[in-house]
Protein backbone atom coordinates (compact mmCIF):
# COMPACT_ATOMS: atom_id res chain seq x y z
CA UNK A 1 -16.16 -2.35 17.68
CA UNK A 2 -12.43 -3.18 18.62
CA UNK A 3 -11.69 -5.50 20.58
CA UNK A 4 -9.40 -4.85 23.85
CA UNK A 5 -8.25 -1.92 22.32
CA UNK A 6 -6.58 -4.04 19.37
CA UNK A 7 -6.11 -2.36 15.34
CA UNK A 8 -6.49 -4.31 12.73
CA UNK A 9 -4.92 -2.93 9.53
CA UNK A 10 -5.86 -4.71 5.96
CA UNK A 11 -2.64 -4.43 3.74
CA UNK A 12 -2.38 -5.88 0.03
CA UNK A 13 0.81 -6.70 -1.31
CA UNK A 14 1.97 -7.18 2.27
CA UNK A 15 4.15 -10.38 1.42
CA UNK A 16 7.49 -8.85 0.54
CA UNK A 17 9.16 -5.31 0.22
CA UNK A 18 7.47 -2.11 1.33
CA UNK A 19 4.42 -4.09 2.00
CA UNK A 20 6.06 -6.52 4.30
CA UNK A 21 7.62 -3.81 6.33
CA UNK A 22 4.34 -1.90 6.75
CA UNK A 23 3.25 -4.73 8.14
CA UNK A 24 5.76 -5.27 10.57
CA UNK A 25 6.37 -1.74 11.43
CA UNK A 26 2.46 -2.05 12.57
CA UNK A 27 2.97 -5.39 14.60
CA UNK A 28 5.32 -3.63 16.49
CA UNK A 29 3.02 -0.83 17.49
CA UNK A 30 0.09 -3.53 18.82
CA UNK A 31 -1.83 -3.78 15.24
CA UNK A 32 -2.86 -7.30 14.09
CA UNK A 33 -2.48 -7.94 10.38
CA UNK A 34 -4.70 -9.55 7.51
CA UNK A 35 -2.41 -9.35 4.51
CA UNK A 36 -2.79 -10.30 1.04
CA UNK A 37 -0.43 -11.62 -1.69
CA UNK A 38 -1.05 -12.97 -5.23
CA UNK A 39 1.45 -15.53 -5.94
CA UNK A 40 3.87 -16.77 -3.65
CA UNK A 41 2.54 -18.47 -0.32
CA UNK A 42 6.06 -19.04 1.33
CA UNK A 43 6.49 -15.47 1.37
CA UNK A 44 3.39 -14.75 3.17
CA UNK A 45 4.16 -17.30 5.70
CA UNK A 46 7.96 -15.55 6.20
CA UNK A 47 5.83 -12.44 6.76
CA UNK A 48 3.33 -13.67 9.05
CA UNK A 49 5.80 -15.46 11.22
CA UNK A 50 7.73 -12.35 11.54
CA UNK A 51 4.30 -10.44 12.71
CA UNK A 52 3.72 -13.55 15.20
CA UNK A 53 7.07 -13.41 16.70
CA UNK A 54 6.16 -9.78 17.90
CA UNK A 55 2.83 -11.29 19.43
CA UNK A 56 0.77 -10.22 16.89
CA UNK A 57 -1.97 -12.14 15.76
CA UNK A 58 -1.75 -12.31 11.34
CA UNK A 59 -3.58 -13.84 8.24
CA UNK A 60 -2.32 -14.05 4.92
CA UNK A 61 -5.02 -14.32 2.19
CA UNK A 62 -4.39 -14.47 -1.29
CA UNK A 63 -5.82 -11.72 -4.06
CA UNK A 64 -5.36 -10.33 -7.59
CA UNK A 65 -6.08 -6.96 -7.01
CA UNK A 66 -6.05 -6.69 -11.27
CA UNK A 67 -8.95 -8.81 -10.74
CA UNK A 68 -12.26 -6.48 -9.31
CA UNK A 69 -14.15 -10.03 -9.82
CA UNK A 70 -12.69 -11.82 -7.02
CA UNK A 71 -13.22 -8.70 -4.82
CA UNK A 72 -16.92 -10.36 -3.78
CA UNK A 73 -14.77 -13.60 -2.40
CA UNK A 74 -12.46 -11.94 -0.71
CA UNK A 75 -14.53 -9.70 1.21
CA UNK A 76 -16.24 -12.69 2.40
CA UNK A 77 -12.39 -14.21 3.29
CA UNK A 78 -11.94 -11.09 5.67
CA UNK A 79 -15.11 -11.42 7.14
CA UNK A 80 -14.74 -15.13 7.99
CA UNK A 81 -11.29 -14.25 9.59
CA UNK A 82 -12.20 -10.99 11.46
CA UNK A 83 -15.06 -13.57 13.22
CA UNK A 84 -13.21 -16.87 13.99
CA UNK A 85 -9.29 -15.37 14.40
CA UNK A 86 -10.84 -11.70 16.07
CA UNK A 87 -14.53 -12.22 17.16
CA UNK A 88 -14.87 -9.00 15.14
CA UNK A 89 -16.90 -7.81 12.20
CA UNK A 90 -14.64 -5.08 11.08
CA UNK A 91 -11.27 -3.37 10.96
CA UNK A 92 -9.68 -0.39 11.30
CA UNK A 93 -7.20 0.78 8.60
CA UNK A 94 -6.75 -0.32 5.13
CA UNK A 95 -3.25 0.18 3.45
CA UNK A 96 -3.91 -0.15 -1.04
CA UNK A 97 -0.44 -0.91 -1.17
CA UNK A 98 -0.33 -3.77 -3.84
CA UNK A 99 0.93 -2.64 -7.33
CA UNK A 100 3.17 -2.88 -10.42
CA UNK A 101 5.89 -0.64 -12.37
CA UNK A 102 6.56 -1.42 -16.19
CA UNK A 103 9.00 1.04 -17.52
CA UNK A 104 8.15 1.57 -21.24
CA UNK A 105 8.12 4.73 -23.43
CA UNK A 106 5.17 6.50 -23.99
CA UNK A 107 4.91 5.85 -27.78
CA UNK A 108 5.93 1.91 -27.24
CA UNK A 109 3.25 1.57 -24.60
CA UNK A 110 0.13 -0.65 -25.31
CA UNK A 111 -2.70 -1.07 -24.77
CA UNK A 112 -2.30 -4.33 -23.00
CA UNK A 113 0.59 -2.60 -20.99
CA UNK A 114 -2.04 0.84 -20.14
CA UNK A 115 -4.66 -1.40 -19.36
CA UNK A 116 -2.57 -4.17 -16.80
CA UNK A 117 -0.91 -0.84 -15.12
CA UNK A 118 -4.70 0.94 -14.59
CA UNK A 119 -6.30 -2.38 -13.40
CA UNK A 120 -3.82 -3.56 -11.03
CA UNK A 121 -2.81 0.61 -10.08
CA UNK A 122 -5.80 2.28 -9.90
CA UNK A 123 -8.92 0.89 -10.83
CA UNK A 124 -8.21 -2.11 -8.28
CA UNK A 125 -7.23 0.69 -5.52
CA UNK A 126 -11.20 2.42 -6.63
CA UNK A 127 -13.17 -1.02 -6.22
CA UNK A 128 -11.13 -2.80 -3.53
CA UNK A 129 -11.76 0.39 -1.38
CA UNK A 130 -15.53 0.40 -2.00
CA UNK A 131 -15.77 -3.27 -1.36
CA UNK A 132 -14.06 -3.46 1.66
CA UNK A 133 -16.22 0.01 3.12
CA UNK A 134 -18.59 -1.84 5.04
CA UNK A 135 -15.80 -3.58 6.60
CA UNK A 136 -14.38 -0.52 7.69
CA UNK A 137 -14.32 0.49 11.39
CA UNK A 138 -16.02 4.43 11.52
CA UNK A 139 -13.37 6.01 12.55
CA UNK A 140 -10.64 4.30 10.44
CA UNK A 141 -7.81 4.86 8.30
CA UNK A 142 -7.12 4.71 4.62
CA UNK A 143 -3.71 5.29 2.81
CA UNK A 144 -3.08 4.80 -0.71
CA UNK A 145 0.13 4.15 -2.35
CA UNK A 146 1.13 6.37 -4.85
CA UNK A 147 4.61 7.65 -5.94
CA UNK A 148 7.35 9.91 -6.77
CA UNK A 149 6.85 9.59 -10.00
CA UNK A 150 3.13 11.61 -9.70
CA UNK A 151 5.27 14.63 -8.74
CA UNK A 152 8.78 14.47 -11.16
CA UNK A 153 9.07 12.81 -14.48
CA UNK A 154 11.25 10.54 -15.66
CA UNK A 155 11.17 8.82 -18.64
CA UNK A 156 9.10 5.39 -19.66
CA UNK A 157 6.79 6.18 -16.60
CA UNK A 158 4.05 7.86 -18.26
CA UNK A 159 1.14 4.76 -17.73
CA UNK A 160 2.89 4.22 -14.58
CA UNK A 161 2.90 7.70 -13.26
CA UNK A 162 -0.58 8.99 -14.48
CA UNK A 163 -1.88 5.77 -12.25
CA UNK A 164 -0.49 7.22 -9.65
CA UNK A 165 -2.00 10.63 -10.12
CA UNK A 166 -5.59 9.27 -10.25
CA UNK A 167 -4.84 7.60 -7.34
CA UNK A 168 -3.56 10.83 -5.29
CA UNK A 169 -7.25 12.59 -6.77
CA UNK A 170 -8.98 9.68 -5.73
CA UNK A 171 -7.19 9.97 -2.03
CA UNK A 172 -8.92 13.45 -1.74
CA UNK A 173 -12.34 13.01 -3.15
CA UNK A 174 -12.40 9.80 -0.53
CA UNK A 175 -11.58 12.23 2.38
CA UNK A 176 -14.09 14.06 1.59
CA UNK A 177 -16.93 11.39 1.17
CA UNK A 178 -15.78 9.54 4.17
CA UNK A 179 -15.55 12.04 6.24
CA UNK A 180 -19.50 11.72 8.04
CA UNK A 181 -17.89 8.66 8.96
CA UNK A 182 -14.65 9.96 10.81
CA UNK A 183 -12.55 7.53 8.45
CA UNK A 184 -8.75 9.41 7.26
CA UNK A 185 -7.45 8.95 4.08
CA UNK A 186 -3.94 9.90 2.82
CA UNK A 187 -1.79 9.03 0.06
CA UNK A 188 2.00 8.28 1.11
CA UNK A 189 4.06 8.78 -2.37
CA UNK A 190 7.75 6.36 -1.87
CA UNK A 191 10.63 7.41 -3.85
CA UNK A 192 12.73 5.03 -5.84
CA UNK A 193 13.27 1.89 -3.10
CA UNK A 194 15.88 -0.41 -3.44
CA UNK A 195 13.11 -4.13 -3.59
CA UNK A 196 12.15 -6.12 -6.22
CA UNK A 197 9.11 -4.02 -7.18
CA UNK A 198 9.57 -2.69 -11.75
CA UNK A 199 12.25 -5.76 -11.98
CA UNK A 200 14.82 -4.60 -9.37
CA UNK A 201 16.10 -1.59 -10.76
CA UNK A 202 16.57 0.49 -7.98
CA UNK A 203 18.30 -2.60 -5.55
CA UNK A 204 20.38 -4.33 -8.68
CA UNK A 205 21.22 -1.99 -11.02
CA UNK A 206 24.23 -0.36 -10.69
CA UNK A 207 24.03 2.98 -12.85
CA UNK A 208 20.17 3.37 -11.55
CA UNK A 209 20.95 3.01 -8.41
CA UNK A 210 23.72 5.88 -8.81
CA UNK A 211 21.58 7.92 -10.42
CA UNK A 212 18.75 8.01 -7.77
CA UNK A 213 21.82 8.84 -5.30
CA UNK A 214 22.85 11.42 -7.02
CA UNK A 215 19.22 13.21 -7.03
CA UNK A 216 18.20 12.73 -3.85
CA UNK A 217 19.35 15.07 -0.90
CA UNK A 218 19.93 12.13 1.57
CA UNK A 219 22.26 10.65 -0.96
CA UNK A 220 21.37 7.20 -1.58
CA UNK A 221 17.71 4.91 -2.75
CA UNK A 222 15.25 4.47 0.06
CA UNK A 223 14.85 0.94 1.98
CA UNK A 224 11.42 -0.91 2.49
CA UNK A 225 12.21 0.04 6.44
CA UNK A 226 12.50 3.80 5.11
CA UNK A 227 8.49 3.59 4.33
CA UNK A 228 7.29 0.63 6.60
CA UNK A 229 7.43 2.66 9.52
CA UNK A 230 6.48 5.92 8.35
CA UNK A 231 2.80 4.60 6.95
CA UNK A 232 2.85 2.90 10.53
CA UNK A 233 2.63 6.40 12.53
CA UNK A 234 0.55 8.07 9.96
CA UNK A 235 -2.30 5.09 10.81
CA UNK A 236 -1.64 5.84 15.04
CA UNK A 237 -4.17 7.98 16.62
CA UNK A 238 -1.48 11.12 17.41
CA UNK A 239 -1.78 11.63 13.14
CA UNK A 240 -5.85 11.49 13.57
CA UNK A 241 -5.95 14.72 12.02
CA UNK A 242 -4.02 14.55 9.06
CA UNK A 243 -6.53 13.65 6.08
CA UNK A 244 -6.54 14.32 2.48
CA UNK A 245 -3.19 14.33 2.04
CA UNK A 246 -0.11 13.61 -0.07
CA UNK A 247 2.78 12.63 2.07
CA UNK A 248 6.27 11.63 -0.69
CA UNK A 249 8.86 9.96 1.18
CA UNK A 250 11.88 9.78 -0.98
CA UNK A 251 14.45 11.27 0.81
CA UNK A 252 14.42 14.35 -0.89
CA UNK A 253 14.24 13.28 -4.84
CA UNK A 254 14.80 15.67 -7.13
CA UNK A 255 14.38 19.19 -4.60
């Protein structure tokens, strides 16, 4: 059960970018944070610090999500933290945020690239959730990351996007088998966001960054605190009844 009323929310990827702001965006509605990254420590540490100068409480743990063999390990990582940082034995929302964009045309794309994009995309989104169920508060919140990119097409995004789409059919067939236990799940879809997420694109170059403008009705890319906050209210109890849904936030790409 929670504890004094306090959320816990699970988010991978939560070091930098999107992630990062999710996280924060949450700490500054009352939600502690266990957050994962794969690579880079001091970034994790920027992001907790941030959470902990709101008065949140925050634990950075470290995961491949490409990797459904370390998924075991982890879960026992959570559960060690949820008991000595929480006095808990669950939490109550998980964000699958962690993932990668390789732009590469569909007849230069290998197998190496298909396979890296599906294990990291979606087939770490499928077993990550499953391991992490009995962790799960009844009653919870799921929400997937997927993208613009499911909806329009552009091109060198076929692997990329066609992760994606699994992932939004996946978001609706776990509504529906979750749903005896009261637990949410929705799929918020970004549209092109100016980080470092497919190389920088988006942020750095010039003509892509132009080009999204020019498509989208608000005028300009999307910022991290564009989606942050957004995934924040959809995990608050006055969204309890949205489920099963895809949510884009892009500004308006491509209306």
């Amino acid at each position: 059960m929670t504890t004094n009323g306090t959320k816990i929310a699970l988010i991978t990827g939560a070091s930098r970018g999107v992630g990062r702001s999710m996280a924060i965006a949450l700490a500054r509605k009352g939600v502690d944070v266990i957050g994962t990254y794969h690579s880079n420590r001091d970034e994790a540490d920027a992001t907790a610090a941030a959470i902990a100068a709101l008065g949140r409480r925050a634990v950075m743990l470290r995961l491949d999500t490409g990797d459904v063999s370390g998924f075991a390990a982890f879960a026992e990582e959570v559960r060690q933290a949820l008991q000595v940082v929480w006095r808990r034995h669950s939490f109550d929302f998980l964000v699958n945020n962690a993932g990668i964009g390789i732009n590469t045309p569909f007849t230069e794309t290998t197998e190496a690239v298909f396979d890296r994009l599906m294990n990291i995309n979606l087939k770490g989104v499928f077993f990550l959730t499953q391991t992490m169920l009995p962790l799960i508060e009844d009653g919870g919140r799921i929400v997937n990351l997927s993208s613009g990119l499911a909806r329009f097409s552009l091109p060198g995004y076929a692997a990329y996007a066609a992760m994606k789409g699994g992932v939004e059919v996946l978001t609706r067939y776990l509504a529906k088998e979750l749903g005896p236990r009261g637990i949410a799940v929705n799929t918020v879809a970004p549209g092109a966001i100016e980080t470092d997420f497919g190389g920088g694109a988006v942020r750095d170059n010039q003509q892509v960054n132009a080009f999204i403008a020019s498509v989208t009705a608000l005028g300009r890319p999307g910022q991290p605190e564009d989606i942050g906050p957004a995934v924040a209210s959809l995990l608050m109890e006055e969204n309890r009844w949205i489920n099963a849904q895809r949510i884009e936030i892009s500004g308006g790409m491509f209306v």
